[in-house]
C-alpha atoms as a PDB file:
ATOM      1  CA  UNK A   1     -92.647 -27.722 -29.573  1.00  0.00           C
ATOM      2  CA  UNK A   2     -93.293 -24.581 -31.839  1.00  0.00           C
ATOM      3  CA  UNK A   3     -90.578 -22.198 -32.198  1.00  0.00           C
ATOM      4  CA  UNK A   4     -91.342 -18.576 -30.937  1.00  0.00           C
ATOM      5  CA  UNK A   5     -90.361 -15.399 -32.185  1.00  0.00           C
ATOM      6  CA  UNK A   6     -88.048 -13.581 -30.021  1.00  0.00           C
ATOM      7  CA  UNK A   7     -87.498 -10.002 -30.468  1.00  0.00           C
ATOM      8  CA  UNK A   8     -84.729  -9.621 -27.924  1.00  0.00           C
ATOM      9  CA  UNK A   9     -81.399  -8.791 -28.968  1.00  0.00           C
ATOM     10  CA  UNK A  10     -80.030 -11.602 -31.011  1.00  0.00           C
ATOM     11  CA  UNK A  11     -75.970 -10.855 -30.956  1.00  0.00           C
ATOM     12  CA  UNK A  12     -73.479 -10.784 -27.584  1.00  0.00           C
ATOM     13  CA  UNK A  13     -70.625  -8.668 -28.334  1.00  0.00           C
ATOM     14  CA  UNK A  14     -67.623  -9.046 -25.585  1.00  0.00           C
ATOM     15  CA  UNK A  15     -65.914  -6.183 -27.394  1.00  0.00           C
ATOM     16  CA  UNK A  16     -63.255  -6.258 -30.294  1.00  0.00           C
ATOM     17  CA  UNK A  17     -61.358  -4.124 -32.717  1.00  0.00           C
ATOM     18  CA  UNK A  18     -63.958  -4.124 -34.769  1.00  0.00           C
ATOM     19  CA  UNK A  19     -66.080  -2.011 -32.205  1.00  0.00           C
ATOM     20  CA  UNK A  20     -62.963  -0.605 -30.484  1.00  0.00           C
ATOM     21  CA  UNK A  21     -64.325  -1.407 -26.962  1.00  0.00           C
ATOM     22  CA  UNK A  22     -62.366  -3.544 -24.396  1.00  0.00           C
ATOM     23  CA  UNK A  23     -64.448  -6.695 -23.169  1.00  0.00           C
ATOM     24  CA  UNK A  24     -65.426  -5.256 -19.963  1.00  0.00           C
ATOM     25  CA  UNK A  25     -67.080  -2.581 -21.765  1.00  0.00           C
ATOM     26  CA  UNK A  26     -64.939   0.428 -19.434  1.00  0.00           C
ATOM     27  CA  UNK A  27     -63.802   2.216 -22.443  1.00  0.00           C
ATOM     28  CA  UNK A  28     -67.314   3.515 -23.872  1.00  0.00           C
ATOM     29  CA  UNK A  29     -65.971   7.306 -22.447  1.00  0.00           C
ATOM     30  CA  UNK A  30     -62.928   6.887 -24.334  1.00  0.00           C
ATOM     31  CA  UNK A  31     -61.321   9.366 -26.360  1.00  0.00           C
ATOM     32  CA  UNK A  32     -61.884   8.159 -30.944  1.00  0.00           C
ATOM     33  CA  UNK A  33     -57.880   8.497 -30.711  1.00  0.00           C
ATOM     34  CA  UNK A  34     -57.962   6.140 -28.011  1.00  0.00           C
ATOM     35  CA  UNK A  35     -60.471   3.693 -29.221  1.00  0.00           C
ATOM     36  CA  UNK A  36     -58.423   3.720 -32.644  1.00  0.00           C
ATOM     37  CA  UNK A  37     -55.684   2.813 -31.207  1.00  0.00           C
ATOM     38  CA  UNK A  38     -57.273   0.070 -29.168  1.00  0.00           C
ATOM     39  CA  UNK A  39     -58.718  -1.230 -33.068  1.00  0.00           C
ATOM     40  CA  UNK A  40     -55.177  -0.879 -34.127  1.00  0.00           C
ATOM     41  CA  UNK A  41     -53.864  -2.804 -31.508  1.00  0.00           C
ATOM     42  CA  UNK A  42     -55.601  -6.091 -32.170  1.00  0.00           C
ATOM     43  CA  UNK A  43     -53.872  -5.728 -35.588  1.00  0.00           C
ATOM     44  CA  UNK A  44     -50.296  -8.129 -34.743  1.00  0.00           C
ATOM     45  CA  UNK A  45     -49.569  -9.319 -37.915  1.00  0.00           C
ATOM     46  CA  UNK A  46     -47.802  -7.533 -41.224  1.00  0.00           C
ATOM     47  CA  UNK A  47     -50.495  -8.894 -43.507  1.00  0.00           C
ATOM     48  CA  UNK A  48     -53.282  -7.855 -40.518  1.00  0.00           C
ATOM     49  CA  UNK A  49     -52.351  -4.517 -40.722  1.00  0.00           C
ATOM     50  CA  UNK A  50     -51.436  -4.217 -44.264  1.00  0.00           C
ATOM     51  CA  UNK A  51     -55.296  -5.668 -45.241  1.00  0.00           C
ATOM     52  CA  UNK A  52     -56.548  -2.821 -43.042  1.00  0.00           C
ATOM     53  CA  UNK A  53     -54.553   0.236 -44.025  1.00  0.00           C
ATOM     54  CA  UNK A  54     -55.786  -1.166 -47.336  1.00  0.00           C
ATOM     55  CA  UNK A  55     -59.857  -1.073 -46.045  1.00  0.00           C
ATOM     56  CA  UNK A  56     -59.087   2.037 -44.740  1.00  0.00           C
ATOM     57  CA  UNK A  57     -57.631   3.625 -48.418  1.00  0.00           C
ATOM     58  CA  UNK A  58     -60.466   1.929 -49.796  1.00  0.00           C
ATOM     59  CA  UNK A  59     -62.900   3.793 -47.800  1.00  0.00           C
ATOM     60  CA  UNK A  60     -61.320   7.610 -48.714  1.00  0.00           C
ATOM     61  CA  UNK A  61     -57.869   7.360 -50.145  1.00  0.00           C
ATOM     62  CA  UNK A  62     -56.443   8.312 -53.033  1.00  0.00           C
ATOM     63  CA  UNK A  63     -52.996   8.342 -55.377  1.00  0.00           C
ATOM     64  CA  UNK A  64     -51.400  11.405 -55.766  1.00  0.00           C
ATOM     65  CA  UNK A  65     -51.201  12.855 -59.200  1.00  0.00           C
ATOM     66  CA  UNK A  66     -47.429  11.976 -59.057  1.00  0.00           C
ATOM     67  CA  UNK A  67     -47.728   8.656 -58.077  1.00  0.00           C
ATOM     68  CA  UNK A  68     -45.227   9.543 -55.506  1.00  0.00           C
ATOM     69  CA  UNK A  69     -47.711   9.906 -53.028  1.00  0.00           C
ATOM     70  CA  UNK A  70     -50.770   8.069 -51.185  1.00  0.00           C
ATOM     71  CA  UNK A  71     -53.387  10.102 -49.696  1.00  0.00           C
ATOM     72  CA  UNK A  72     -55.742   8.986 -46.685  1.00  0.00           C
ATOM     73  CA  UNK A  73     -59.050  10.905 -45.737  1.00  0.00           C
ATOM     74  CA  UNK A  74     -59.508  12.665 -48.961  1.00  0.00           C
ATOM     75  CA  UNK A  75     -60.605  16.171 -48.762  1.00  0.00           C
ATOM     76  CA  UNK A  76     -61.594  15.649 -44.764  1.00  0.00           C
ATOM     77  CA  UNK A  77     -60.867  18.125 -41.912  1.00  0.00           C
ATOM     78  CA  UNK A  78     -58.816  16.635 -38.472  1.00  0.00           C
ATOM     79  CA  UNK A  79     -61.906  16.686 -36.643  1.00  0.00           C
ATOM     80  CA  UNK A  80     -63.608  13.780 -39.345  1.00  0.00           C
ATOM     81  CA  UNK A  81     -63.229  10.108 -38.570  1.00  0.00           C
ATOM     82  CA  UNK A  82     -61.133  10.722 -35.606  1.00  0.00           C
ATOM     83  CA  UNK A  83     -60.626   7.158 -34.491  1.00  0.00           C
ATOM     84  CA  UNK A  84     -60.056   5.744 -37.732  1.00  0.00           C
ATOM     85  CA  UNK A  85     -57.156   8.151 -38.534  1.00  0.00           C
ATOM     86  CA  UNK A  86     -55.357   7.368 -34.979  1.00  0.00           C
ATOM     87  CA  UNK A  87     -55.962   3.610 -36.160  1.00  0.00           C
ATOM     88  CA  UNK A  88     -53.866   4.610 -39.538  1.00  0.00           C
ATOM     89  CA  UNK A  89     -51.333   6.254 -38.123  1.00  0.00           C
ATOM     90  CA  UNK A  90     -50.568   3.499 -35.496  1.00  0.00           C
ATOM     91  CA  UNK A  91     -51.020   1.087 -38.258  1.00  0.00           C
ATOM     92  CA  UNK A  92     -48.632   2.979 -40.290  1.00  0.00           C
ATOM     93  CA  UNK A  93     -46.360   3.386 -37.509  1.00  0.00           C
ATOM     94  CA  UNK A  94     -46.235  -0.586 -36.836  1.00  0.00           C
ATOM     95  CA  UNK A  95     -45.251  -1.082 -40.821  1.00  0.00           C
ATOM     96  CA  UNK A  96     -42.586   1.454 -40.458  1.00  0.00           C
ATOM     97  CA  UNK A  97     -44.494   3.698 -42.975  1.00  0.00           C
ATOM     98  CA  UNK A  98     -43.740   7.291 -42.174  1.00  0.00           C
ATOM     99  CA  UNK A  99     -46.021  10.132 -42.871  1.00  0.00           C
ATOM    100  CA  UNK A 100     -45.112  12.633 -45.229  1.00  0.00           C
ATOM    101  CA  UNK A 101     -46.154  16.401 -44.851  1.00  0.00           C
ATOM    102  CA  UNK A 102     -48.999  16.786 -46.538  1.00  0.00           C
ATOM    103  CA  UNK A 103     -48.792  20.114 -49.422  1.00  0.00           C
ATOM    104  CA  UNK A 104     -49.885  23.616 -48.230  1.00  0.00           C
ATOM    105  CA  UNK A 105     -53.173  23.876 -48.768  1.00  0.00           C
ATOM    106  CA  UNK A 106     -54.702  20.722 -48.129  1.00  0.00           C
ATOM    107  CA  UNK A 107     -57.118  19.978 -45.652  1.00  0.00           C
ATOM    108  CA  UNK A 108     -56.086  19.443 -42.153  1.00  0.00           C
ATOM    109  CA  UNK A 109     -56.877  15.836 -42.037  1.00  0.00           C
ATOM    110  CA  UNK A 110     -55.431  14.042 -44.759  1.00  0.00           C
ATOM    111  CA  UNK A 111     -52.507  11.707 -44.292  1.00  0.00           C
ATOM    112  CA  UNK A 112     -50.084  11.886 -46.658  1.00  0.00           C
ATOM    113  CA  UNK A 113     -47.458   9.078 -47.136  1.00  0.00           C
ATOM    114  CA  UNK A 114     -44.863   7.639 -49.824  1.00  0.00           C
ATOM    115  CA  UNK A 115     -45.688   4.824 -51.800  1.00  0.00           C
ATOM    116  CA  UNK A 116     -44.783   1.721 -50.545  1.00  0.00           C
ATOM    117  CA  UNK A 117     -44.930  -1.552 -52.836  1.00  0.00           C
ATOM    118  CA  UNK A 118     -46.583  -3.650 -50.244  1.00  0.00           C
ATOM    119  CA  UNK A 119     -49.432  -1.000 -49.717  1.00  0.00           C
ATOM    120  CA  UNK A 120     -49.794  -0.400 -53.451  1.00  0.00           C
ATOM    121  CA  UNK A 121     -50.623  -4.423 -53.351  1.00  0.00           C
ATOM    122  CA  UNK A 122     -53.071  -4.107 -51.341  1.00  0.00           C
ATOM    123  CA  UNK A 123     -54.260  -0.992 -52.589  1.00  0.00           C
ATOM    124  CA  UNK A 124     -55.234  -2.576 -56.109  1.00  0.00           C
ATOM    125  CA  UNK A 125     -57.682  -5.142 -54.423  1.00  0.00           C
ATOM    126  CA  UNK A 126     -59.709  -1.966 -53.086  1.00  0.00           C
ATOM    127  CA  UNK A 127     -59.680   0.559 -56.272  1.00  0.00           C
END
C-alpha cells in the first residue's frame, strides 16, 4: 500500500509547561501572569528550576557591572514578556532567591537579584 501525504495537523498537544495551558485546554483566557505561573509550576525540582531561570537569563539577562548583581529582562518595560517574568519570579521564589530593587532609573521590568553561586553555574552554560 502507498503511503499518502497527509496535510492534517501532525502533533497532539494535551497541554504542558512548555505551552502554559492545562490539559483540558480551559486556561486559553488566562491571564500571562497566570499561565507563567502554571509553566513555573511544572518546575518541582532544584536543578528543574535552576536549568530554567538559567534559559530564561540566557534569553535577556545580564551581569551587573559590579558583579554583585544579575539582571533579568534587559532594558524591557513591565508590560514585555509578561508570563515569562511571573514564571521567574515564582521560580525565584521556589529557590529562595529574593529580588533586589532594581536602581532608579531602570526600566520597569527588569528583575534585579543578588548573585547566587548556583545560578552563576548555570548562568555560564548560557553566556
Amino acid at each position: 500500500m502507498a503511503r499518502r501525504y497527509d496535510p492534517g495537523p501532525q502533533e497532539f498537544s494535551t497541554g504542558d509547561a512548555e505551552d502554559g495551558r492545562g490539559s483540558d485546554g480551559t486556561d486559553l483566557d488566562a491571564s500571562p501572569e497566570t499561565l507563567g505561573a502554571v509553566r513555573a509550576a511544572a518546575f518541582t525540582t532544584e536543578a528543574a528550576a535552576i536549568e530554567e531561570v538559567g534559559r530564561i537569563w540566557g534569553d535577556s539577562g545580564i551581569v551587573d557591572p559590579t558583579d554583585q548583581y544579575v539582571v533579568f529582562f534587559d532594558s524591557l518595560e513591565a508590560d514585555e514578556d509578561r508570563a515569562e517574568r511571573a514564571e521567574l519570579l515564582t521560580l525565584l521564589g521556589f529557590l529562595g532567591i529574593e529580588r533586589v530593587e532594581a536602581p532608579a532609573g531602570a526600566p520597569s521590568g527588569e528583575v534585579w537579584v543578588r548573585t547566587d553561586p548556583r545560578l552563576d553555574r548555570e548562568f555560564a552554560r548560557w553566556s
